[in-house]
PDB file of N, CA and C in Angstrom:
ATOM      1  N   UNK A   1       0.843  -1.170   0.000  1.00  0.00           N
ATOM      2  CA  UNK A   1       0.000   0.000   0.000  1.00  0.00           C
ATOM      3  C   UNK A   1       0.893   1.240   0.000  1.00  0.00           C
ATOM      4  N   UNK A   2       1.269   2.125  -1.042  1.00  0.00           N
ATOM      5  CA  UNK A   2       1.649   3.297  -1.059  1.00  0.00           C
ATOM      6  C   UNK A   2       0.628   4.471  -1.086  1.00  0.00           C
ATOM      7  N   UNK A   3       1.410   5.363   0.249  1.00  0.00           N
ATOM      8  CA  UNK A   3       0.505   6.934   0.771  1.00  0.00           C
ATOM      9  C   UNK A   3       1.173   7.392   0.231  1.00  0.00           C
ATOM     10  N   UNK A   4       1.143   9.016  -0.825  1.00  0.00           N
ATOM     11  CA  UNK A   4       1.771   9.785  -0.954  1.00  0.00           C
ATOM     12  C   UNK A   4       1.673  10.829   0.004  1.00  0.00           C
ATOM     13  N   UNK A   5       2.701  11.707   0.680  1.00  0.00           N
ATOM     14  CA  UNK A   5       2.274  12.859   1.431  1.00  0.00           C
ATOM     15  C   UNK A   5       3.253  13.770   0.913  1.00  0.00           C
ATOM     16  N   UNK A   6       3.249  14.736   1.561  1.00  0.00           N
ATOM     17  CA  UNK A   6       3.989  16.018   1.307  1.00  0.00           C
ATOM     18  C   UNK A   6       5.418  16.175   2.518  1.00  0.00           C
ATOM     19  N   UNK A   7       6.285  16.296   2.472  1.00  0.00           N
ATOM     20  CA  UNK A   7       7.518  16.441   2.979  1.00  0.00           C
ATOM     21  C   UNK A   7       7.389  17.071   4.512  1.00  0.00           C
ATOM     22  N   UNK A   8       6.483  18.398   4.158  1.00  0.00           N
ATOM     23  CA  UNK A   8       6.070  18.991   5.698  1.00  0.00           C
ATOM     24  C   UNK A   8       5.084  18.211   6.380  1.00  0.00           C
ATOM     25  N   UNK A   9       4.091  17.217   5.497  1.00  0.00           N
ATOM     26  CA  UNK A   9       3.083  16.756   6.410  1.00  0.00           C
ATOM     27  C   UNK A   9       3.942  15.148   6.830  1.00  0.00           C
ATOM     28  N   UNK A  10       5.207  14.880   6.679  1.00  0.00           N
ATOM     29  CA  UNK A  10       5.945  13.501   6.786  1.00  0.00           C
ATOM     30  C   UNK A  10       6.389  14.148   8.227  1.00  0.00           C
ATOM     31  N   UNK A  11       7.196  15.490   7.973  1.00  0.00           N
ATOM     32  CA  UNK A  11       8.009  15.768   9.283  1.00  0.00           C
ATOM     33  C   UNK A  11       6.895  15.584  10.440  1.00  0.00           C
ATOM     34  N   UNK A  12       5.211  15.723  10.200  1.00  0.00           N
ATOM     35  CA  UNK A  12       4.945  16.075  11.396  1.00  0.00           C
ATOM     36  C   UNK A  12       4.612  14.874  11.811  1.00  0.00           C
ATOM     37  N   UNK A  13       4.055  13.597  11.058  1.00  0.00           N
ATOM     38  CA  UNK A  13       3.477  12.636  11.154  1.00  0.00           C
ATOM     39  C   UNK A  13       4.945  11.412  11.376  1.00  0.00           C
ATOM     40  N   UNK A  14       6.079  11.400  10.939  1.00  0.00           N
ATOM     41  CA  UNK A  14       7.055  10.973  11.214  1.00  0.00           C
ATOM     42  C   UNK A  14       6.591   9.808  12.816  1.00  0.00           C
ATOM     43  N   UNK A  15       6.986  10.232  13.517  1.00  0.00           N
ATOM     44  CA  UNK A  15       6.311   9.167  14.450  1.00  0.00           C
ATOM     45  C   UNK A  15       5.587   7.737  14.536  1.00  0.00           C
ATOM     46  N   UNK A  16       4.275   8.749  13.749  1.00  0.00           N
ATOM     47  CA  UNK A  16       2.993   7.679  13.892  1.00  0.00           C
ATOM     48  C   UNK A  16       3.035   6.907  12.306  1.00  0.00           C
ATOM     49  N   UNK A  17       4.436   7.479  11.315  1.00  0.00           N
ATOM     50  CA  UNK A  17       4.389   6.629  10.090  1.00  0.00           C
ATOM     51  C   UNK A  17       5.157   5.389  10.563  1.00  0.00           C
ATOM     52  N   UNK A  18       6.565   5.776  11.127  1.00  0.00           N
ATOM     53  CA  UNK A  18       7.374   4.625  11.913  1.00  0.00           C
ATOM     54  C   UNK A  18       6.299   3.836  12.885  1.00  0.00           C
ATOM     55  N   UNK A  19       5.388   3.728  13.521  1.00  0.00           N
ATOM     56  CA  UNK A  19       4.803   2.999  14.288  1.00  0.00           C
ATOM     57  C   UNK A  19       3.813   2.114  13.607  1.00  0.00           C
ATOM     58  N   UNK A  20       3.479   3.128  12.554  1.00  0.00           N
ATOM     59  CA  UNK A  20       2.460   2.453  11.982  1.00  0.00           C
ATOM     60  C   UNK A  20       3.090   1.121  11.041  1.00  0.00           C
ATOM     61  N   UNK A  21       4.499   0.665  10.841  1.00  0.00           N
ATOM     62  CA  UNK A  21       5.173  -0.333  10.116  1.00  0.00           C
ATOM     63  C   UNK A  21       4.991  -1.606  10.992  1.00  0.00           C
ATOM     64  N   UNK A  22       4.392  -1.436  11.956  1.00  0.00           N
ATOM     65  CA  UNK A  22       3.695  -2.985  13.009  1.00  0.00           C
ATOM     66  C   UNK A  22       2.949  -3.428  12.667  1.00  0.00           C
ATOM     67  N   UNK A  23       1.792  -2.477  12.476  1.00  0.00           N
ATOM     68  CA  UNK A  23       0.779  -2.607  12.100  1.00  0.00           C
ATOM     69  C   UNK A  23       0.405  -3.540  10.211  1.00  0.00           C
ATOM     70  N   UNK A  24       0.999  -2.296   9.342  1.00  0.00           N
ATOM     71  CA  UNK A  24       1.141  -2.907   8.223  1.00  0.00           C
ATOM     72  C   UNK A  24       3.113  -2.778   7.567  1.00  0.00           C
ATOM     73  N   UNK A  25       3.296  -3.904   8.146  1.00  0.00           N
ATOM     74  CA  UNK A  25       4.812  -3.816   7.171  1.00  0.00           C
ATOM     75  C   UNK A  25       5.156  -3.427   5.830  1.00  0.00           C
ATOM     76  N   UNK A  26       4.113  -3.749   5.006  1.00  0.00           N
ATOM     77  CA  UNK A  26       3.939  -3.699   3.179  1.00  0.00           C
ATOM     78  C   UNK A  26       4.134  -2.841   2.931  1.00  0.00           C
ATOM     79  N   UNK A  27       3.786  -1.614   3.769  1.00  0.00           N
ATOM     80  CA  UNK A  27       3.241  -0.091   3.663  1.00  0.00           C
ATOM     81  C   UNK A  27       4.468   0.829   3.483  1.00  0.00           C
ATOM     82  N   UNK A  28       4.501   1.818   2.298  1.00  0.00           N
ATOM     83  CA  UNK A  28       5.534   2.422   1.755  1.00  0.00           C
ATOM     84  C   UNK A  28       4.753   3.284   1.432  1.00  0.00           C
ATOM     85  N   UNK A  29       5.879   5.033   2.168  1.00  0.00           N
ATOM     86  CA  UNK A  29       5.018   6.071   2.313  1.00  0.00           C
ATOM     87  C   UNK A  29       6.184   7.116   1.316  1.00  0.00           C
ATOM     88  N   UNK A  30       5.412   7.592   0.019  1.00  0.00           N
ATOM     89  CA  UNK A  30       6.267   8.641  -0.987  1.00  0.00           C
ATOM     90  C   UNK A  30       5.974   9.840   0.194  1.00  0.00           C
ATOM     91  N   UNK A  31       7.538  10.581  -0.273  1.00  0.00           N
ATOM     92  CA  UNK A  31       7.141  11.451   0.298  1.00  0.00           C
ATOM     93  C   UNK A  31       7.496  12.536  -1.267  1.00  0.00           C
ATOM     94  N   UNK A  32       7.007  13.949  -0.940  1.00  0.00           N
ATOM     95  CA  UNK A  32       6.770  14.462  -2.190  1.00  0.00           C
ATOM     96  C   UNK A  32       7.029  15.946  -1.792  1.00  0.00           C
ATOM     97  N   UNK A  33       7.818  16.701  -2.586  1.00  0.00           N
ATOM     98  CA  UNK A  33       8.465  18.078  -2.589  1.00  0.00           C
ATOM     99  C   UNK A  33       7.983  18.913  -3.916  1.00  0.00           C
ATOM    100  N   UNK A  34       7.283  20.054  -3.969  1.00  0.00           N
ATOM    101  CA  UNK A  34       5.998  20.595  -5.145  1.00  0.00           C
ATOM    102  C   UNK A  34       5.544  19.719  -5.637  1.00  0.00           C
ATOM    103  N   UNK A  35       4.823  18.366  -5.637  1.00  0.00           N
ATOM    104  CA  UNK A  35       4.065  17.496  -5.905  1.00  0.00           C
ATOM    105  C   UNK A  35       5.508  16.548  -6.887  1.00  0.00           C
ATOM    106  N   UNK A  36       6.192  16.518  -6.731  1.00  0.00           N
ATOM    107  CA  UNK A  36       7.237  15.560  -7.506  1.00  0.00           C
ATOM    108  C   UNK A  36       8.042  14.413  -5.882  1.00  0.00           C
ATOM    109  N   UNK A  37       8.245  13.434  -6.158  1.00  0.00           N
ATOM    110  CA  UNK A  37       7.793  11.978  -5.452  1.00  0.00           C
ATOM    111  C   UNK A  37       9.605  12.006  -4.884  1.00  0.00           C
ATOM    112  N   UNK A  38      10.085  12.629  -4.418  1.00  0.00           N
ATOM    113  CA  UNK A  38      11.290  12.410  -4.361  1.00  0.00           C
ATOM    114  C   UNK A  38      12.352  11.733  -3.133  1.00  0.00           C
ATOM    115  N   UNK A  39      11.346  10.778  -2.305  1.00  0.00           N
ATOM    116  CA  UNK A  39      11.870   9.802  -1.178  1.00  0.00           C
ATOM    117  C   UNK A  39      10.931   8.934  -0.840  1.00  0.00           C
ATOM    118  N   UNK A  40      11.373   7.446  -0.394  1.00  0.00           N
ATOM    119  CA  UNK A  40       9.892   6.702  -0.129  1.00  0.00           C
ATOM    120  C   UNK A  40      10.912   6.332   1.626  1.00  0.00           C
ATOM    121  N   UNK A  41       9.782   5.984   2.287  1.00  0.00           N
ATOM    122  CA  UNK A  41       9.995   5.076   3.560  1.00  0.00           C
ATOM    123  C   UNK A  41       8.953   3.949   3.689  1.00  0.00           C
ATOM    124  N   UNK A  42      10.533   2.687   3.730  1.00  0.00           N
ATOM    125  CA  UNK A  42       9.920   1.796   3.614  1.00  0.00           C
ATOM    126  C   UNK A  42      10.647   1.088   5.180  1.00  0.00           C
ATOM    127  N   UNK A  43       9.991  -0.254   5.357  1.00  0.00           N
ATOM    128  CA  UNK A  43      10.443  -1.092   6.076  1.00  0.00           C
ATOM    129  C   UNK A  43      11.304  -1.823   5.720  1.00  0.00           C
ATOM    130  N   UNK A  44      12.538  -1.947   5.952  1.00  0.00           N
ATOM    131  CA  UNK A  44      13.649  -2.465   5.512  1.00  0.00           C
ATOM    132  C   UNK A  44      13.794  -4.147   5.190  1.00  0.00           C
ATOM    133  N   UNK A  45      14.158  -4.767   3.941  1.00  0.00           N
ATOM    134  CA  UNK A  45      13.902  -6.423   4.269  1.00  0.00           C
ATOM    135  C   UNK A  45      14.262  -7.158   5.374  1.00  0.00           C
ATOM    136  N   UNK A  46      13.749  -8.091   5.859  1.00  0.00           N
ATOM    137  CA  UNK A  46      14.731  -8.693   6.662  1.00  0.00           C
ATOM    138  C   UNK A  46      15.593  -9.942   6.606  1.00  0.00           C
ATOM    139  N   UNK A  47      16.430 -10.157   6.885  1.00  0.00           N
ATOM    140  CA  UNK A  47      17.358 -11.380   6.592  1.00  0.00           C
ATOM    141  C   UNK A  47      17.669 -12.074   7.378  1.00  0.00           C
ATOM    142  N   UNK A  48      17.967 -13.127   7.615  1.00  0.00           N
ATOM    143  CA  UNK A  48      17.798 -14.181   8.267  1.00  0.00           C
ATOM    144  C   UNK A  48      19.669 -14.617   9.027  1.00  0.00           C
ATOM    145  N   UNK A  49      19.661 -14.217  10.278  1.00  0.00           N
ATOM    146  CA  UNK A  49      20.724 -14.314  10.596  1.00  0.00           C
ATOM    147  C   UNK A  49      21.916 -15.368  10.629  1.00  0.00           C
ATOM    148  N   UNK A  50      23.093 -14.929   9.839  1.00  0.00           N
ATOM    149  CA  UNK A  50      24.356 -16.003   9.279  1.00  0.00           C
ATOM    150  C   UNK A  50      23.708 -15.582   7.818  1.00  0.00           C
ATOM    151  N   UNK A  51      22.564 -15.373   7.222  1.00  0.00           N
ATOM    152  CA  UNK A  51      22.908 -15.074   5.542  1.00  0.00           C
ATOM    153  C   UNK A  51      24.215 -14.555   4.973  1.00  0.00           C
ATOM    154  N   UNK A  52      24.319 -13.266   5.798  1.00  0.00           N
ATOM    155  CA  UNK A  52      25.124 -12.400   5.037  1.00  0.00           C
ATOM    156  C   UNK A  52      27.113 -13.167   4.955  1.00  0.00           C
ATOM    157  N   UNK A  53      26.774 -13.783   6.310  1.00  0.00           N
ATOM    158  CA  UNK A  53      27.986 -14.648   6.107  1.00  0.00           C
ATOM    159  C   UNK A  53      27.850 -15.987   5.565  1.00  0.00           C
ATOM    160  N   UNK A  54      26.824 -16.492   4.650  1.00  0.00           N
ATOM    161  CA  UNK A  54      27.047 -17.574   4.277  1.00  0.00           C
ATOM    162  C   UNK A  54      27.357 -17.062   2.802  1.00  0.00           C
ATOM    163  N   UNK A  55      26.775 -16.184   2.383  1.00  0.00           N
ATOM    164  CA  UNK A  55      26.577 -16.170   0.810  1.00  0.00           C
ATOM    165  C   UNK A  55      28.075 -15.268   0.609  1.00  0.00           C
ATOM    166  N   UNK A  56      28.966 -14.671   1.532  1.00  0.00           N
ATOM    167  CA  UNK A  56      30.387 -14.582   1.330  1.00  0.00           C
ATOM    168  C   UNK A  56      31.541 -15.282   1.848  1.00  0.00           C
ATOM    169  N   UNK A  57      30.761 -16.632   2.374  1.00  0.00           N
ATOM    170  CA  UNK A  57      31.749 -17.704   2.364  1.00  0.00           C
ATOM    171  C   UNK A  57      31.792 -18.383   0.826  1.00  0.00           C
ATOM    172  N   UNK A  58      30.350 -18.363   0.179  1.00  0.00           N
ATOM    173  CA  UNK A  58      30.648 -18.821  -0.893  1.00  0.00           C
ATOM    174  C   UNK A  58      31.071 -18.361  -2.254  1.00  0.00           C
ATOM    175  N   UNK A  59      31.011 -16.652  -2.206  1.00  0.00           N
ATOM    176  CA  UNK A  59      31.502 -15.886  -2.983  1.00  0.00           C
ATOM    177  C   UNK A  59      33.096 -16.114  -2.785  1.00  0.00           C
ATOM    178  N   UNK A  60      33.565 -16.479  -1.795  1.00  0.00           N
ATOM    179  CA  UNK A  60      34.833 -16.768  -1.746  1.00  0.00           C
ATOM    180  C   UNK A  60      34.900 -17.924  -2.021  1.00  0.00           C
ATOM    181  N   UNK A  61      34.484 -19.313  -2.216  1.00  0.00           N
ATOM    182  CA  UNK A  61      34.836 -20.385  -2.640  1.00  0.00           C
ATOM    183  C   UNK A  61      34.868 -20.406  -4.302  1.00  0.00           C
ATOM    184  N   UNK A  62      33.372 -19.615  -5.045  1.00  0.00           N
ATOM    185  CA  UNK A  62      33.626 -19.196  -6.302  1.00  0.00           C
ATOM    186  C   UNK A  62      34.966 -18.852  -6.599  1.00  0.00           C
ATOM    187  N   UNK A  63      35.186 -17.663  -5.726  1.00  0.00           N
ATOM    188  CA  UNK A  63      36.432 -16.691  -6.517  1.00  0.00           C
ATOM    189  C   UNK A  63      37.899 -17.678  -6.283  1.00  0.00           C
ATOM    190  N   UNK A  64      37.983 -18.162  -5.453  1.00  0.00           N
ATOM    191  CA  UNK A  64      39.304 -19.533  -5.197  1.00  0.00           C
ATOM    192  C   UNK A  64      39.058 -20.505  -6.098  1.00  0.00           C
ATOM    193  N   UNK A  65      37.907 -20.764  -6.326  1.00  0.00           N
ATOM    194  CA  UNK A  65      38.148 -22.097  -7.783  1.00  0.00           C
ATOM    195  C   UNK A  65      38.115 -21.804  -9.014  1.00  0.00           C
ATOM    196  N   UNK A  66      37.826 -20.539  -9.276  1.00  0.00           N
ATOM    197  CA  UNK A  66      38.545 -19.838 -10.538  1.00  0.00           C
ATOM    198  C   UNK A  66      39.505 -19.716 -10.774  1.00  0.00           C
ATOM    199  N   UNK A  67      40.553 -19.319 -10.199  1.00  0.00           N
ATOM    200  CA  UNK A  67      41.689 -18.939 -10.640  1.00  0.00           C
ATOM    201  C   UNK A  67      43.010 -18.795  -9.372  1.00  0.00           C
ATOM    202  N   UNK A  68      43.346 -19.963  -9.081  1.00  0.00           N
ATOM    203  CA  UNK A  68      44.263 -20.012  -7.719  1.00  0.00           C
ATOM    204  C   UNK A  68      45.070 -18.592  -7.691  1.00  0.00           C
ATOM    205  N   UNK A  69      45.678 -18.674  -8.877  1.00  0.00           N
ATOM    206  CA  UNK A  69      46.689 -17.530  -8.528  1.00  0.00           C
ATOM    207  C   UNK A  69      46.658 -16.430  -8.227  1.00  0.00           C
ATOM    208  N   UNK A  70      45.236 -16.060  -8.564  1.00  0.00           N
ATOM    209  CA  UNK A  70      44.634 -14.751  -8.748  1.00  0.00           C
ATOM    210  C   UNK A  70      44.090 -14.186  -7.077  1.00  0.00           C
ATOM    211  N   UNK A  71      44.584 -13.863  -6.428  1.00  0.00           N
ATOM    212  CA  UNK A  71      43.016 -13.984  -4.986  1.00  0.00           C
ATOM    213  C   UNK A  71      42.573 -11.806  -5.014  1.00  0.00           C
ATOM    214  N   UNK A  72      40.425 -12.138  -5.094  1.00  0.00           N
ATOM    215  CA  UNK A  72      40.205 -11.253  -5.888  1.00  0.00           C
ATOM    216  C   UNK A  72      39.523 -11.106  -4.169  1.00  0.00           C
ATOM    217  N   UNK A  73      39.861  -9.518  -3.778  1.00  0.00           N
ATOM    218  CA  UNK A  73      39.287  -8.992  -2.139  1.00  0.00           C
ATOM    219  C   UNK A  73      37.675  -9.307  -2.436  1.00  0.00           C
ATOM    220  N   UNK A  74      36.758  -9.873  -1.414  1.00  0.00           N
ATOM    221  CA  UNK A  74      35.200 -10.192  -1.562  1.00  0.00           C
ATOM    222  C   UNK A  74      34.945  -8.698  -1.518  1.00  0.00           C
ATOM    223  N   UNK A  75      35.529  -8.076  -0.810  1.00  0.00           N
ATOM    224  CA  UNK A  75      34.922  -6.520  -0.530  1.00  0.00           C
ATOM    225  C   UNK A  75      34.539  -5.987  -1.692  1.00  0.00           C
ATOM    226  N   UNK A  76      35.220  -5.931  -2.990  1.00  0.00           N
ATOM    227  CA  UNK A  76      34.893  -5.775  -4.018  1.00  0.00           C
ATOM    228  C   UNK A  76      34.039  -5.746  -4.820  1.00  0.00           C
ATOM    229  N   UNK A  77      33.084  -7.383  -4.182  1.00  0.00           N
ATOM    230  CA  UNK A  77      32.467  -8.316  -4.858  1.00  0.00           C
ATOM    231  C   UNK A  77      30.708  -8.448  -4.630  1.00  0.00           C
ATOM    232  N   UNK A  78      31.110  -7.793  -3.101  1.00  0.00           N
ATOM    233  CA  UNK A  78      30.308  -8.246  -2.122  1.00  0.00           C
ATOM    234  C   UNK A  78      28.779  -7.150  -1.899  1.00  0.00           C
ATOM    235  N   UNK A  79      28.697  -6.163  -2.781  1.00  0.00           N
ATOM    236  CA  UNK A  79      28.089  -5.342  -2.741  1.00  0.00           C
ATOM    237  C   UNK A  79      26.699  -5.900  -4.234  1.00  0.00           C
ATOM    238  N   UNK A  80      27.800  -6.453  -4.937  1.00  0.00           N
ATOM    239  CA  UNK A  80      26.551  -7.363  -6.217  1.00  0.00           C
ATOM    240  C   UNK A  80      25.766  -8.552  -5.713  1.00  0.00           C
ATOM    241  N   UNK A  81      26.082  -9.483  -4.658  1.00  0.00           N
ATOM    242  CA  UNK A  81      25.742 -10.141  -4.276  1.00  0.00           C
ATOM    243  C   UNK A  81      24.447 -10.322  -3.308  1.00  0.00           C
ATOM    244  N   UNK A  82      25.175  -9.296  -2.309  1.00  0.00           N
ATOM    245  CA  UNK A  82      24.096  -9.338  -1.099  1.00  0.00           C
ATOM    246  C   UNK A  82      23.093  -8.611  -1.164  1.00  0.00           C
ATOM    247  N   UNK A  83      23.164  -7.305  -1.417  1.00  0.00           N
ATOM    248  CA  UNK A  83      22.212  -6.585  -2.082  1.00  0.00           C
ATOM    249  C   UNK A  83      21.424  -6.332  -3.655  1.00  0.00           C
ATOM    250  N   UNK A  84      19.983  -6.281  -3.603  1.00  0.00           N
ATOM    251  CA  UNK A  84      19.192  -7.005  -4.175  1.00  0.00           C
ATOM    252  C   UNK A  84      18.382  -5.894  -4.207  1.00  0.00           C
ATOM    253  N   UNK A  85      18.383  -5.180  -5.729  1.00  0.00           N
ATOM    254  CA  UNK A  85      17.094  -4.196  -6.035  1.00  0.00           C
ATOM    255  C   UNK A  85      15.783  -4.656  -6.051  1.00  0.00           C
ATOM    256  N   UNK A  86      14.740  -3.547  -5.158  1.00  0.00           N
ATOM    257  CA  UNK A  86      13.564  -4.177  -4.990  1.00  0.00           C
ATOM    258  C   UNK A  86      12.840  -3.080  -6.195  1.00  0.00           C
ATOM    259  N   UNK A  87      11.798  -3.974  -6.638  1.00  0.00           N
ATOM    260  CA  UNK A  87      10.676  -2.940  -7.713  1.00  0.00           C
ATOM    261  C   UNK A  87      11.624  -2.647  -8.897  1.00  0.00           C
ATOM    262  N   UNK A  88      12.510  -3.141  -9.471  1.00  0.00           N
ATOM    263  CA  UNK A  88      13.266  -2.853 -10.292  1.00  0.00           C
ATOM    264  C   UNK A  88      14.351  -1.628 -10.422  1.00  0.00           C
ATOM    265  N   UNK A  89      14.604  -1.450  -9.449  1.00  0.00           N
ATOM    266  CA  UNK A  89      15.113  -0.214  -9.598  1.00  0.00           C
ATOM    267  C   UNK A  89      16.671  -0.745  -9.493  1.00  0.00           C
TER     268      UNK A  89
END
């Protein structure tokens, strides 16, 4: 469910928008500056704890059985992997 509001009516309602993410998690609120859409607040995904270290234990087993000689930093790597555009963006 997306609300659009206005930037001054976010600052005041701010509060009761964060509280209201208990209620409905789904809920993603545009916020909007002269009627143009230019920030949303959403509820952040959640992930399931040890993900983030499993899926760069195995980004590192990829990158070691490619190419021994080569060793490529995950830090690098690790930003295509774990994070995941939502709505296409």
């Amino acid at each position: 469910m997306k609300t659009v509001i206005s930037i001054s009516d976010a600052r005041k309602q701010l509060p009761g928008i964060i509280k209201s993410f208990k209620n409905s998690p789904d809920a993603v609120y545009q916020i909007t500056v002269h009627d143009e859409v230019v920030a949303e607040i959403k509820k952040p995904a959640m992930v399931r704890p040890g993900e983030a270290a499993t899926r760069l234990l195995a980004i590192r087993r990829k990158l070691k059985t490619k190419k021994k000689q080569y060793r490529s930093p995950i830090s690098e790597n690790v930003k295509d992997y774990l994070y995941v555009a939502e709505d296409g963006l």
